[in-house]
C-alpha atoms as a PDB file:
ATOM      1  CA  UNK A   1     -11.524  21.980 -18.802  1.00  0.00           C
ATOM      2  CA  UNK A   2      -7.972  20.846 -18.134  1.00  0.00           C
ATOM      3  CA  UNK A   3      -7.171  19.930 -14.445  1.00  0.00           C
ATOM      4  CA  UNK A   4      -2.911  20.951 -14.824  1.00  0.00           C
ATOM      5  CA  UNK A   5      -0.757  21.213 -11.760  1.00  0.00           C
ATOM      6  CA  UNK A   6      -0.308  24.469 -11.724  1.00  0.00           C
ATOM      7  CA  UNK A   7      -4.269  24.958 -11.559  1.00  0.00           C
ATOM      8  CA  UNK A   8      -3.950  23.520  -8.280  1.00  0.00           C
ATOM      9  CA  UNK A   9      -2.146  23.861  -5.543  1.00  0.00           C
ATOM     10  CA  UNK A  10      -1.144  21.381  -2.940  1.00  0.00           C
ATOM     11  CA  UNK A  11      -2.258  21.705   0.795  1.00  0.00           C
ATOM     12  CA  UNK A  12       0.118  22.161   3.416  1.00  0.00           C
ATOM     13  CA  UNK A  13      -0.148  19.051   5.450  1.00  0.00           C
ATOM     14  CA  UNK A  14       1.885  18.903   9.346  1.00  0.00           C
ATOM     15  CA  UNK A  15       5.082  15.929   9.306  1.00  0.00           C
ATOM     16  CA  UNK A  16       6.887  14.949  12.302  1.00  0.00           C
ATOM     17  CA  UNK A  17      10.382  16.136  12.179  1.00  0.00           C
ATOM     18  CA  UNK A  18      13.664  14.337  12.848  1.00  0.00           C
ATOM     19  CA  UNK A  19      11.442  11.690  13.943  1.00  0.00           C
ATOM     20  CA  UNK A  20      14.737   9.082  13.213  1.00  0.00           C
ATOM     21  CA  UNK A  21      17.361  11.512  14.511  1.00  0.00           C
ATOM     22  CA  UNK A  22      15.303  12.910  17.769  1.00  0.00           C
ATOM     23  CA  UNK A  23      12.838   9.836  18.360  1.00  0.00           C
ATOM     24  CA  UNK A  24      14.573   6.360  16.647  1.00  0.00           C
ATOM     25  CA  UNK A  25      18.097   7.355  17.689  1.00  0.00           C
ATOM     26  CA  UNK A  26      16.707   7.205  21.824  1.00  0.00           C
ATOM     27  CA  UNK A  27      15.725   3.655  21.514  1.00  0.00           C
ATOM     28  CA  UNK A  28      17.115   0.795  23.116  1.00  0.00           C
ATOM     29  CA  UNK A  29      17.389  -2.844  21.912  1.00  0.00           C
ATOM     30  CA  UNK A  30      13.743  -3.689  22.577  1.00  0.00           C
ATOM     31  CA  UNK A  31      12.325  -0.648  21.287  1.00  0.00           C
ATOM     32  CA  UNK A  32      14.518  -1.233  18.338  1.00  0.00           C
ATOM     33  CA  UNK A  33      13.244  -5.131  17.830  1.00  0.00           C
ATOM     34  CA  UNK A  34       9.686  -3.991  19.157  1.00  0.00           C
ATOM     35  CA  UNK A  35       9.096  -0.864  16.561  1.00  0.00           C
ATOM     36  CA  UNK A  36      11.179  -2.074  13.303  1.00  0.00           C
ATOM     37  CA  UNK A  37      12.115  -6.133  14.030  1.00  0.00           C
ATOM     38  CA  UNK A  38      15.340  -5.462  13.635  1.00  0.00           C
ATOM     39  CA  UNK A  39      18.582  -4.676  15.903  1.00  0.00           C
ATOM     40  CA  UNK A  40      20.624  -1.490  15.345  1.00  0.00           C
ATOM     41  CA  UNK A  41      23.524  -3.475  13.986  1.00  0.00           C
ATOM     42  CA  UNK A  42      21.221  -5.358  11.435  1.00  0.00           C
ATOM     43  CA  UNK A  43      20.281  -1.321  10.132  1.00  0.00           C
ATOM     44  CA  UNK A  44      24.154  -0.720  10.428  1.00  0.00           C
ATOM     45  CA  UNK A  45      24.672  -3.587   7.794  1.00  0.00           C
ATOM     46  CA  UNK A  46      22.295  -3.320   5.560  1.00  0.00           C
ATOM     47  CA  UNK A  47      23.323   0.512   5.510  1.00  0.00           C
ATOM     48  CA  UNK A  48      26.942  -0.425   4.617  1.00  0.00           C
ATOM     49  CA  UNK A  49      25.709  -2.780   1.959  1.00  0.00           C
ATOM     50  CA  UNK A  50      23.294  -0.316   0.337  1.00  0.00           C
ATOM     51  CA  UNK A  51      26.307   2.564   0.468  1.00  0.00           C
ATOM     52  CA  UNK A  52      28.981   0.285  -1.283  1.00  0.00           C
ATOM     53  CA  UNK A  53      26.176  -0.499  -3.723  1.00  0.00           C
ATOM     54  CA  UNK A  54      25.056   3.092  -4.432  1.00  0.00           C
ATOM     55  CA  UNK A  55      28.610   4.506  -5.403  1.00  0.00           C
ATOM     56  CA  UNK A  56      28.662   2.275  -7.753  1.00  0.00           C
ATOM     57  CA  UNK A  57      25.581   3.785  -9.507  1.00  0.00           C
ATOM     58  CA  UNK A  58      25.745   7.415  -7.651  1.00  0.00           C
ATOM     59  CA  UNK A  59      23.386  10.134  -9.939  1.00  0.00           C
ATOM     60  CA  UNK A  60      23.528  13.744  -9.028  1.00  0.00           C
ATOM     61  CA  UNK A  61      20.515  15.365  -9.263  1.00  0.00           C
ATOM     62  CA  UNK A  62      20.545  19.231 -10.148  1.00  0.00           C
ATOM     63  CA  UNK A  63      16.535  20.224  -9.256  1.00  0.00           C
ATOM     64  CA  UNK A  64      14.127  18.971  -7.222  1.00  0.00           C
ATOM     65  CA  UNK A  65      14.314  17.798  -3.373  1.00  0.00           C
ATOM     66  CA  UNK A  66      17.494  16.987  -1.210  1.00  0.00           C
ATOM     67  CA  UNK A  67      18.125  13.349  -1.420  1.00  0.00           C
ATOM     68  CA  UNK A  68      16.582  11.511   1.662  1.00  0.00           C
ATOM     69  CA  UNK A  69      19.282  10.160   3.938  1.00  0.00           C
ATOM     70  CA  UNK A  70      19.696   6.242   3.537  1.00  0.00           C
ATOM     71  CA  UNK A  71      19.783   5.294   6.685  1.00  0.00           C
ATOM     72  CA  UNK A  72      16.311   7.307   6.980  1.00  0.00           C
ATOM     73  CA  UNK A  73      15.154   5.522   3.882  1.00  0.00           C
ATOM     74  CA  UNK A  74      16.175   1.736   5.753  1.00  0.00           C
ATOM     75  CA  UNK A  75      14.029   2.952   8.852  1.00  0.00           C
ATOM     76  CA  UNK A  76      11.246   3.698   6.259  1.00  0.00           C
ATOM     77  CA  UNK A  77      11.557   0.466   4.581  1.00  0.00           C
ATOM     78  CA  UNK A  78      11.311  -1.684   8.305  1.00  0.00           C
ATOM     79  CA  UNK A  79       8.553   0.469   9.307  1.00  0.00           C
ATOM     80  CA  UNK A  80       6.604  -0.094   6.292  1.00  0.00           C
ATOM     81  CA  UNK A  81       7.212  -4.108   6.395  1.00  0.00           C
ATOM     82  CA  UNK A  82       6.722  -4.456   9.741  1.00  0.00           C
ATOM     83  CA  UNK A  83       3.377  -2.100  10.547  1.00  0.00           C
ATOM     84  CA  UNK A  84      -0.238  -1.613   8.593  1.00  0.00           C
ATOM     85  CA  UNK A  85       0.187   1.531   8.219  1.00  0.00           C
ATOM     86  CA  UNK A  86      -0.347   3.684   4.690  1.00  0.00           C
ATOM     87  CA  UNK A  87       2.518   5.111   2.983  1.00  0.00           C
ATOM     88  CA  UNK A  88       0.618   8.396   3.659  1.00  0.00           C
ATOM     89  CA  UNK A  89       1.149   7.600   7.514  1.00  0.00           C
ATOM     90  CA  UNK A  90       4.410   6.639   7.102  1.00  0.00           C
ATOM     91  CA  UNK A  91       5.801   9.863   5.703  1.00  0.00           C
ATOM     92  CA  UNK A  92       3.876  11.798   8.001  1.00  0.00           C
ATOM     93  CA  UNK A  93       6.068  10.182  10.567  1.00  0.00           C
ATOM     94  CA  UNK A  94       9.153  10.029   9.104  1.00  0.00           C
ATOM     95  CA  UNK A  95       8.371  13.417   7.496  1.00  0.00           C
ATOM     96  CA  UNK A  96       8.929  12.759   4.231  1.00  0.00           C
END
């Protein structure tokens, strides 16, 4: 018997949402350094350097998911580097 994806379907599983717009975007300096080890002008940079390199290489996508925003996807990054936590936990957070 052949196990396909469309045999199955996936379960709905709960995600925080806006975690980085409602909850990251209230933190001060030490909740910044304490939560990702990094300030908020350290994300800022590595945000402009990771825009000026992804026009370069820019791909439109016609299907599938909206593209996740890339400061989102830096917050992701820091949070996976600097916790234990699965990358199952992490987009639960980050609702991804």
């Amino acid at each position: 018997m052949c196990l396909c994806a469309s045999s199955t379907q996936r379960q709905w599983r709960p995600k925080v949402q806006n975690y980085v717009e409602g909850v990251v975007s209230e933190f001060d300096e030490m909740g910044m350094l304490r939560t990702f080890r990094v300030s908020e002008l350290a994300v800022e940079i590595v945000c402009g350097l990771l825009k000026a390199a992804k026009q370069k290489s820019q791909t439109n996508y016609a299907r599938g998911r909206p593209a996740v925003d890339l400061k989102k996807q830096v917050f992701i990054l820091l949070y996976y580097m600097c916790t234990q936590s699965t990358a199952y936990q992490i987009a639960q957070i980050f609702g991804v």
